[in-house]
Protein backbone atom coordinates (compact mmCIF):
# COMPACT_ATOMS: atom_id res chain seq x y z
CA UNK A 1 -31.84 -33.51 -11.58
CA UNK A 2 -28.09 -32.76 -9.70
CA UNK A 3 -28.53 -30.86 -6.73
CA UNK A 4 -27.43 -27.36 -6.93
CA UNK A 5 -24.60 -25.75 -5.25
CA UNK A 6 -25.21 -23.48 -2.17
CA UNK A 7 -24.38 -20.41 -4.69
CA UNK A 8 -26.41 -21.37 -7.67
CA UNK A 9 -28.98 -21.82 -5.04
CA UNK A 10 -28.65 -18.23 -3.36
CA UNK A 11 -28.25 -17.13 -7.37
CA UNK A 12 -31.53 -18.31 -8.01
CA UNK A 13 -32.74 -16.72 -5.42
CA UNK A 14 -31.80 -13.17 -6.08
CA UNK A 15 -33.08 -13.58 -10.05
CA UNK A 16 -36.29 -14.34 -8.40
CA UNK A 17 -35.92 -11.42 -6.04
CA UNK A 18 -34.68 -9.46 -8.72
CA UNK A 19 -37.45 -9.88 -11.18
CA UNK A 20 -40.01 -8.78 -8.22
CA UNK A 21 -38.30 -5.67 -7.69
CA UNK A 22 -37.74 -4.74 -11.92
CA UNK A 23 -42.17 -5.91 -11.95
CA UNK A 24 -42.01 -2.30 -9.21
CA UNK A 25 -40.06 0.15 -11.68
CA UNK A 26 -41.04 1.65 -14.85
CA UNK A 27 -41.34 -1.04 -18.24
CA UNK A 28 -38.44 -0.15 -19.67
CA UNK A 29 -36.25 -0.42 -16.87
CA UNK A 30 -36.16 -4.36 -17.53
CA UNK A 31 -34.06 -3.78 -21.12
CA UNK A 32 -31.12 -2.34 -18.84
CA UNK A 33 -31.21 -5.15 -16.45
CA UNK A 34 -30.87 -7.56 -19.44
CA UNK A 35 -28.08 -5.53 -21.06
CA UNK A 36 -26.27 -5.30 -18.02
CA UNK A 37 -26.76 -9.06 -16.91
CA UNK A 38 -23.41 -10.71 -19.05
CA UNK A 39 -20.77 -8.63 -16.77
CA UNK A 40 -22.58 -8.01 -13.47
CA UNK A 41 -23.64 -10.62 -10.40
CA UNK A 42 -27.74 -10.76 -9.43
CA UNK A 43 -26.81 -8.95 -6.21
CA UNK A 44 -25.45 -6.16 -8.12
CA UNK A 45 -28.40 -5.92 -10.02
CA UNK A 46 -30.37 -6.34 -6.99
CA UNK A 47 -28.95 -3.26 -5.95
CA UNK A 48 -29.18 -1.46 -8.92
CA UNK A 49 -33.12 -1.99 -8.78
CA UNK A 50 -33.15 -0.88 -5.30
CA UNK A 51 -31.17 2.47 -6.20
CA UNK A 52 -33.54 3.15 -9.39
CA UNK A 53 -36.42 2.71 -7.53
CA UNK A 54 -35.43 5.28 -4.63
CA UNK A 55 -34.74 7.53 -8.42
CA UNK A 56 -38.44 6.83 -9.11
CA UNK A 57 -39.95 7.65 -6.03
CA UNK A 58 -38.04 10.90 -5.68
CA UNK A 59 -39.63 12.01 -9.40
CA UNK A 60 -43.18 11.16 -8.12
CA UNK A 61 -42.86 12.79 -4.87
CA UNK A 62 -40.74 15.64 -6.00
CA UNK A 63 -40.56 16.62 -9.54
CA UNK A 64 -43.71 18.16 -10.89
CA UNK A 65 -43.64 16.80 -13.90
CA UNK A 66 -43.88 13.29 -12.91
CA UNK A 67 -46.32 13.90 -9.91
CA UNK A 68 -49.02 13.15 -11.64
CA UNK A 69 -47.45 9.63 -13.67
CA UNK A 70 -47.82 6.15 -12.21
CA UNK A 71 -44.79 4.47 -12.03
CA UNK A 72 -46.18 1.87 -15.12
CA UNK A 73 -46.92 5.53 -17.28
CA UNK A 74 -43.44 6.63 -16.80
CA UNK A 75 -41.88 6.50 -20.64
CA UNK A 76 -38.27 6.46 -20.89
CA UNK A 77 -38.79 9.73 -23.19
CA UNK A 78 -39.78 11.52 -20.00
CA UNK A 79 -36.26 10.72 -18.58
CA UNK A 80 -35.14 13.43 -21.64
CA UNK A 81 -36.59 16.25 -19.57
CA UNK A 82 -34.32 15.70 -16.79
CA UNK A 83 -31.41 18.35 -16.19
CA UNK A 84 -28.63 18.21 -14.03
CA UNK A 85 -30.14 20.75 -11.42
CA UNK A 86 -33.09 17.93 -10.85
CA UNK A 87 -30.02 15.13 -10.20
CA UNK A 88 -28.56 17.88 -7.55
CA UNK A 89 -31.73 17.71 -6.13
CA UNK A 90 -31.70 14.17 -5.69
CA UNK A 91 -28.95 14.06 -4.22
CA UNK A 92 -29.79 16.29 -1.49
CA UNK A 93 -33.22 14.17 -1.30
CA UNK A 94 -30.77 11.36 -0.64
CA UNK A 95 -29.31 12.98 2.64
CA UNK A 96 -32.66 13.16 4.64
CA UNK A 97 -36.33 10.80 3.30
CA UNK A 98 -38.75 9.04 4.00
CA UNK A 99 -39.40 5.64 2.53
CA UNK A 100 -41.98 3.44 1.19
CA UNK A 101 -42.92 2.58 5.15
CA UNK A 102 -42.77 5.87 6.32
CA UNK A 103 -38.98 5.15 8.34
CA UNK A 104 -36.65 7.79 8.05
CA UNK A 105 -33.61 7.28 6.01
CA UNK A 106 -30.35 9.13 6.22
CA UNK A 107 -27.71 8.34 3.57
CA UNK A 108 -24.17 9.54 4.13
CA UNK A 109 -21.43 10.11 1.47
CA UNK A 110 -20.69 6.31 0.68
CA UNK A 111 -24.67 5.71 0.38
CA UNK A 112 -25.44 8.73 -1.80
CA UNK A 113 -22.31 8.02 -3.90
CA UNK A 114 -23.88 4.24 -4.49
CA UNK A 115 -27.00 5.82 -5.68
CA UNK A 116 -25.61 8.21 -8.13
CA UNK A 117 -22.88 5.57 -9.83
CA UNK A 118 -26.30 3.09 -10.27
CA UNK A 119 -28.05 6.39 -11.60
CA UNK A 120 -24.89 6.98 -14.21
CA UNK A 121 -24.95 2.94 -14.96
CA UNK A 122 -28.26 3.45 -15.84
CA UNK A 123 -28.37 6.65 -18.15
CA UNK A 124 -25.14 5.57 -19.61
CA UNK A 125 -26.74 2.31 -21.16
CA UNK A 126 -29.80 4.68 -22.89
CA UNK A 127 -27.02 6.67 -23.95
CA UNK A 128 -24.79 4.32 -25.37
CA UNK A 129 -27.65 2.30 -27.16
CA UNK A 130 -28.93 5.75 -28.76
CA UNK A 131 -32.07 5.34 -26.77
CA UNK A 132 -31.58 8.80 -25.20
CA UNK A 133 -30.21 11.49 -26.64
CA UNK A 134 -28.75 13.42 -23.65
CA UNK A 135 -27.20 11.99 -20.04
CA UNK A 136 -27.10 14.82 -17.72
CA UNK A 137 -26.13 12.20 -15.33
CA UNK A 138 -22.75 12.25 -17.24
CA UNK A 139 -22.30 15.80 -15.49
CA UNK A 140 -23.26 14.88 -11.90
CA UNK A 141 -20.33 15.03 -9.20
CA UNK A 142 -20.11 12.32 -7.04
CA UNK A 143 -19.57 13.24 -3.44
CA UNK A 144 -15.99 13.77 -2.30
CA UNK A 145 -15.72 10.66 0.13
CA UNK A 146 -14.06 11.18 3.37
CA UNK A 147 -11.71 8.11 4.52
CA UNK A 148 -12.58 6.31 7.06
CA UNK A 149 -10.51 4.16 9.80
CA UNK A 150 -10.18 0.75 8.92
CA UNK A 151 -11.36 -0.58 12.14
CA UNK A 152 -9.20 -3.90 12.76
CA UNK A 153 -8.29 -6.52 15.60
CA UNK A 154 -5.08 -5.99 17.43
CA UNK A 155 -3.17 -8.70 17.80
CA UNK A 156 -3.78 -9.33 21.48
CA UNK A 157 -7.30 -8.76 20.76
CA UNK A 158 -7.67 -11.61 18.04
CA UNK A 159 -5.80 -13.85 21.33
CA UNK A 160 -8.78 -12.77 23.69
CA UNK A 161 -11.67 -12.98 21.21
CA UNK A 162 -10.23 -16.92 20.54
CA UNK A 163 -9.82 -17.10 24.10
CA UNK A 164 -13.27 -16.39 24.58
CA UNK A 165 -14.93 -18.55 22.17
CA UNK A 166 -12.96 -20.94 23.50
CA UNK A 167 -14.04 -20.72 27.65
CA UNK A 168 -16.97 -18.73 27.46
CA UNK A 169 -16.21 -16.98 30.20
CA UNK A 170 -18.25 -13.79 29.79
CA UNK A 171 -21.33 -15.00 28.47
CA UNK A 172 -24.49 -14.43 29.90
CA UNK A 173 -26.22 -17.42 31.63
CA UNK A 174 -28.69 -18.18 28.58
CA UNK A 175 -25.53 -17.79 25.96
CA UNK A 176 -23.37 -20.12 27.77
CA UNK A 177 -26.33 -22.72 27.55
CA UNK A 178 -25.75 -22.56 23.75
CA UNK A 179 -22.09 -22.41 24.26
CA UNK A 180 -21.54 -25.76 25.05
CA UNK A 181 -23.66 -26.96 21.66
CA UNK A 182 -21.39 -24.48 19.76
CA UNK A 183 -17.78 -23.97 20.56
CA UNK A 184 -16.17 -26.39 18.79
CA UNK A 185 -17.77 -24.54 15.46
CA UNK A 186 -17.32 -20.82 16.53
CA UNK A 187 -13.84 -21.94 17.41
CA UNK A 188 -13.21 -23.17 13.60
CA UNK A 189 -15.32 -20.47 12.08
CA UNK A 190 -13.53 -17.59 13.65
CA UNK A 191 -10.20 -18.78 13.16
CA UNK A 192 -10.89 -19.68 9.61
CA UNK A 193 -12.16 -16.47 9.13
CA UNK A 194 -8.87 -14.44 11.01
CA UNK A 195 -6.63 -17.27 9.41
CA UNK A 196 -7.70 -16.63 5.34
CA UNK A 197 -9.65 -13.31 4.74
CA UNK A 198 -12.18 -15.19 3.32
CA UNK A 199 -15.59 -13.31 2.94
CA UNK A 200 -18.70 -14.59 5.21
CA UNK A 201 -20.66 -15.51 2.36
CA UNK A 202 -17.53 -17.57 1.47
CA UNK A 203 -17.55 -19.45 4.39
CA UNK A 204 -21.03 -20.46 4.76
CA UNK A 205 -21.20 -21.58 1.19
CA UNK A 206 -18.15 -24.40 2.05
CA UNK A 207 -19.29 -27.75 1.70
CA UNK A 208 -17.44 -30.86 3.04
CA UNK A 209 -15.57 -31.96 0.37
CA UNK A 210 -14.40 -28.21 -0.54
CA UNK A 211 -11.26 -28.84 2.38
CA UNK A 212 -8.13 -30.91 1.36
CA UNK A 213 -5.98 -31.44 4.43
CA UNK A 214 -3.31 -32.56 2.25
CA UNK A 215 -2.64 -29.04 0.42
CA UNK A 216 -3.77 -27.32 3.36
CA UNK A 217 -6.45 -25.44 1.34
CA UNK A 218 -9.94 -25.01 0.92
CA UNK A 219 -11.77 -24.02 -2.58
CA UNK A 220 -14.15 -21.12 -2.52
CA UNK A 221 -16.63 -19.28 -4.61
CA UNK A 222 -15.37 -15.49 -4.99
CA UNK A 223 -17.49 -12.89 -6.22
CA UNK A 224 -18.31 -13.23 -9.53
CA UNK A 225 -18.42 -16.77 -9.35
CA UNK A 226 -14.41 -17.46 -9.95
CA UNK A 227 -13.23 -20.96 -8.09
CA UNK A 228 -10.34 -20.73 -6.47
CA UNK A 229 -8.21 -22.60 -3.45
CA UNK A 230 -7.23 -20.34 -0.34
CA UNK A 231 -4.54 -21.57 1.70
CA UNK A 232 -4.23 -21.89 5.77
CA UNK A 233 -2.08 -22.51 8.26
CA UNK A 234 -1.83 -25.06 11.33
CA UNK A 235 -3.88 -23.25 13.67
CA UNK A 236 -6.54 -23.26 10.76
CA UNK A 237 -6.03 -26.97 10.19
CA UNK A 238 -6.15 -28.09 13.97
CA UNK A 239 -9.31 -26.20 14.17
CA UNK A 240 -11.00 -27.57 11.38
CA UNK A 241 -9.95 -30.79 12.25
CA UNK A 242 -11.59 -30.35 16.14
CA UNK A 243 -14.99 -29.39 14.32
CA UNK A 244 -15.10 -32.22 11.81
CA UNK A 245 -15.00 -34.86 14.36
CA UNK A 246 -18.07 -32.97 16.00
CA UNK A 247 -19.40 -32.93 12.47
CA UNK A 248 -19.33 -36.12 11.86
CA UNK A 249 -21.60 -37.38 14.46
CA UNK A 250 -24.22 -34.84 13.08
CA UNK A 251 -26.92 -36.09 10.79
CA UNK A 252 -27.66 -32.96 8.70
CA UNK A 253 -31.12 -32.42 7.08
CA UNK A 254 -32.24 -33.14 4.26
CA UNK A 255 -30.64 -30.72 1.39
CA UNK A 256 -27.85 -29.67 4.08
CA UNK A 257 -25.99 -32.81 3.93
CA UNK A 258 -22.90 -31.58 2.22
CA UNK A 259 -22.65 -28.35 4.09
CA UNK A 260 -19.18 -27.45 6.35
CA UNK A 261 -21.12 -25.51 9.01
CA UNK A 262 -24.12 -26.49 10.44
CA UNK A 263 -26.96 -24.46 12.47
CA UNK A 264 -28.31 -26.38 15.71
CA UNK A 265 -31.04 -27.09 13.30
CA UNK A 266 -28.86 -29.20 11.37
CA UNK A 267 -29.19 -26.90 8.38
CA UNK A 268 -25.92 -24.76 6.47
CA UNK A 269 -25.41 -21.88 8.87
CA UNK A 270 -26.10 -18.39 7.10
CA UNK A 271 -24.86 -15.19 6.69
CA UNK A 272 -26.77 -13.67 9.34
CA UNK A 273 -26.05 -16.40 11.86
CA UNK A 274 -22.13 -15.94 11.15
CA UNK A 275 -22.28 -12.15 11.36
CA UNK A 276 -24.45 -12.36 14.86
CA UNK A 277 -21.73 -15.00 16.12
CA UNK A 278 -18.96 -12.65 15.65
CA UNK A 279 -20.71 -9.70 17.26
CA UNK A 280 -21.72 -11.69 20.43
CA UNK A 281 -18.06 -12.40 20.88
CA UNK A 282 -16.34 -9.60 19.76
CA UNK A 283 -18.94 -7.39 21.86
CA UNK A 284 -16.99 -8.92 25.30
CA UNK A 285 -13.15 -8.47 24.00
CA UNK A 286 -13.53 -5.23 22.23
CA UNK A 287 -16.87 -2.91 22.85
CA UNK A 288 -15.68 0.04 21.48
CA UNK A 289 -15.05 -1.16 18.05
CA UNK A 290 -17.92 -2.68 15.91
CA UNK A 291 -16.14 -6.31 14.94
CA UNK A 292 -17.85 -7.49 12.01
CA UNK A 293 -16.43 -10.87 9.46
CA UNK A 294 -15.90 -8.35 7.14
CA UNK A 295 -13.45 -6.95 9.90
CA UNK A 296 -12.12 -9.95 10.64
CA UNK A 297 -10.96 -9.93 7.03
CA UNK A 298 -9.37 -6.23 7.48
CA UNK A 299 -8.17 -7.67 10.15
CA UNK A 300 -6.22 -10.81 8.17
CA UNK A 301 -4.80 -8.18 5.58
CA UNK A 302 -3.39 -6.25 7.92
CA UNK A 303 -1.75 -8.71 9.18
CA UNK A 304 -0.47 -10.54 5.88
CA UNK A 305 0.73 -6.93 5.13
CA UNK A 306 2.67 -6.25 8.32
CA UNK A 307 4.32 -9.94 7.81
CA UNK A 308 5.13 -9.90 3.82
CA UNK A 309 5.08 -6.43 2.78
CA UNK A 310 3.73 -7.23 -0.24
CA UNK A 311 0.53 -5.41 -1.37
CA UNK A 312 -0.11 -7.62 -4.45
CA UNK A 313 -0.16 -10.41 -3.04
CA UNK A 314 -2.43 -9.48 -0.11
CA UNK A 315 -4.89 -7.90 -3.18
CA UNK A 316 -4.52 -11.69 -4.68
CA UNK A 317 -5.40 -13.13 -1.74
CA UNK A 318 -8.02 -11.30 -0.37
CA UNK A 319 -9.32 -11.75 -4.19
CA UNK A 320 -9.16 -7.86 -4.95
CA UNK A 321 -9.65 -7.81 -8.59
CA UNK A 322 -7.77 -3.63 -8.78
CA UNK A 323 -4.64 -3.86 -6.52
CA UNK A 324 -6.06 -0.11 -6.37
CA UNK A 325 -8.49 -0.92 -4.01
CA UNK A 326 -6.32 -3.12 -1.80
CA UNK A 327 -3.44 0.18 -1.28
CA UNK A 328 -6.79 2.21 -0.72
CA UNK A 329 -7.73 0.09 2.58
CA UNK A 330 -3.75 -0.23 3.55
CA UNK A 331 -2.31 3.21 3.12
CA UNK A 332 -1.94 4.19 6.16
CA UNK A 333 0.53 0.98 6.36
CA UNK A 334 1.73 1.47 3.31
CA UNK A 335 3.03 5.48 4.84
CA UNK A 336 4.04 3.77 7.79
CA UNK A 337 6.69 1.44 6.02
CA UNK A 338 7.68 4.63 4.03
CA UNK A 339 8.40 6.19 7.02
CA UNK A 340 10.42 3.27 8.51
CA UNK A 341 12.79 3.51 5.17
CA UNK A 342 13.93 6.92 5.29
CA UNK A 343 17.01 5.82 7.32
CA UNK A 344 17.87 2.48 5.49
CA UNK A 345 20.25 4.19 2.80
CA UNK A 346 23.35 5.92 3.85
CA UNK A 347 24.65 8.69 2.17
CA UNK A 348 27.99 8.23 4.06
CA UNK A 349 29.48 6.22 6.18
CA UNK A 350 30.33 7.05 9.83
């Protein structure tokens, strides 16, 4: 048997996941994950069966006619007695609940909004396949979303947080003890990262034989599971370059062997490990902005922006699928180059 990618691995994963969390929601539920599985990824559906069953405790806790149902005796005919007042209601449930642990959750706009679009997702399948004969969800309004400020690296800041993984300066006592073990591939992670826009879960799925020095590109998995090659400069390239002469004088374990970043344990660096690497750096240069890799990617289309002007191919790039959502994140530079053009045409000369 071949060994399996790093995603088909972590997609294996969330079907098993995913299959424990349909076994907690009502029987019928598991006909929309299977209708919806040809056009959506398993962490969307992983989310989806979080959402619903947040839906499902709401009804138990909530709605009176469904206090009284186990989740396995809830009938997907009972779903024909909800109205849209009992969705409102949700929705303000949303705000301000307790969950299965007895933590308090808060949900803001972007949250609540989530919820509802998996709720329409949801109806709208029962609807379309005739298996319900009303979707009051249909009628819900989403919350109006207010925009938030993309929070980004300034240029001299990307400098200082480079300069920092570099010396180490700043680090406490017991982080510069790991420092030394780990600079080299901070170094190459962080500037691959500010260098392509690439996504974390991207980067930690890289394997060895993903980089080709002689195109100056590496080939990723994008969401969705699309292939495609992402370019990168020199800087990108020297640091790469630094880190695989570390990397080859590590013997990886067993399973790991083909893996671009390793842990200290020898094993493919994850998510997690990447996102706490950024914050412990980015925590010294800049600790009034929360610096996450999914800034650092803000962070690289802002930049690409400011340099090209070009909003499509920054969407391309970035592997925005709606060029929509790439002028969405960008408009306030978008209004600023606007602004800079209202003197470049000359109704008469001087």
């Amino acid at each position: 048997m071949s060994v399996l990618s790093y995603h088909d691995q972590k997609d294996i994963e969330n079907i098993k996941h995913l299959r424990e969390l349909i076994k907690q929601l009502p029987l019928f539920c598991s006909e929309f994950f299977r209708g919806i599985e040809p056009r959506t990824s398993s962490r969307t559906r992983i989310a989806y069966a979080y959402d619903l069953g947040v839906f499902f405790q709401f009804l138990q806790r909530e709605n009176p006619v469904f206090r009284s149902k186990k989740t396995e005796e809830i009938r997907l005919d009972d779903l024909e007695q909800i109205t849209v007042t009992d969705l409102e209601e949700y929705m303000e449930f949303l705000k301000y609940r307790y969950n299965g642990q007895g933590q308090e959750v808060m949900n803001r706009e972007r949250g609540i909004m989530r919820k509802i679009s998996s709720l329409k997702s949801f109806y709208n399948y029962f609807y379309r396949t005739e298996k319900l004969k009303s979707n009051p969800a249909a009628l819900v309004q989403l919350p109006k979303l207010h925009e938030k400020e993309i929070i980004r690296l300034d240029v001299d800041e990307v400098a200082l947080l480079l300069d920092e993984v570099e010396q180490g300066d700043n680090l406490t006592d017991k982080q510069k003890a790991f420092h030394e073990k780990t600079k080299v591939r901070d170094l190459a992670i962080l500037t691959l990262l500010l260098g392509t826009g690439i996504r974390v879960s991207e980067c930690v799925g890289l394997n060895l034989n993903d980089i080709d020095f002689k195109n100056g590109g590496i080939r990723i998995h994008r969401k969705g599971g699309k292939e495609v090659t992402v370019y990168f400069g020199r800087e990108v390239e020297d640091a790469l370059m630094d880190y695989l002469e570390e990397r080859k004088r590590t013997i990886a374990e067993k399973g790991h062997e083909d893996a671009l970043f390793l842990s200290l344990q020898r094993k493919r660096l994850a998510v997690r490990s990447v996102e706490n690497l950024v914050k412990k750096y980015a925590k010294i240069v800049t600790p009034n902005k929360k610096i996450t890799p999914h800034k650092l990617r803000s962070t690289y289309g802002t930049n690409l922006y400011r340099e090209t002007g070009d909003i499509y191919l920054v969407a391309d790039v970035l592997g925005h699928s709606d060029v929509n959502t790439t002028k969405k994140h960008y408009a306030a530079l978008e209004d600023e180059r606007r602004r800079s053009a209202r003197n470049a045409v000359k109704l008469r000369r001087d």
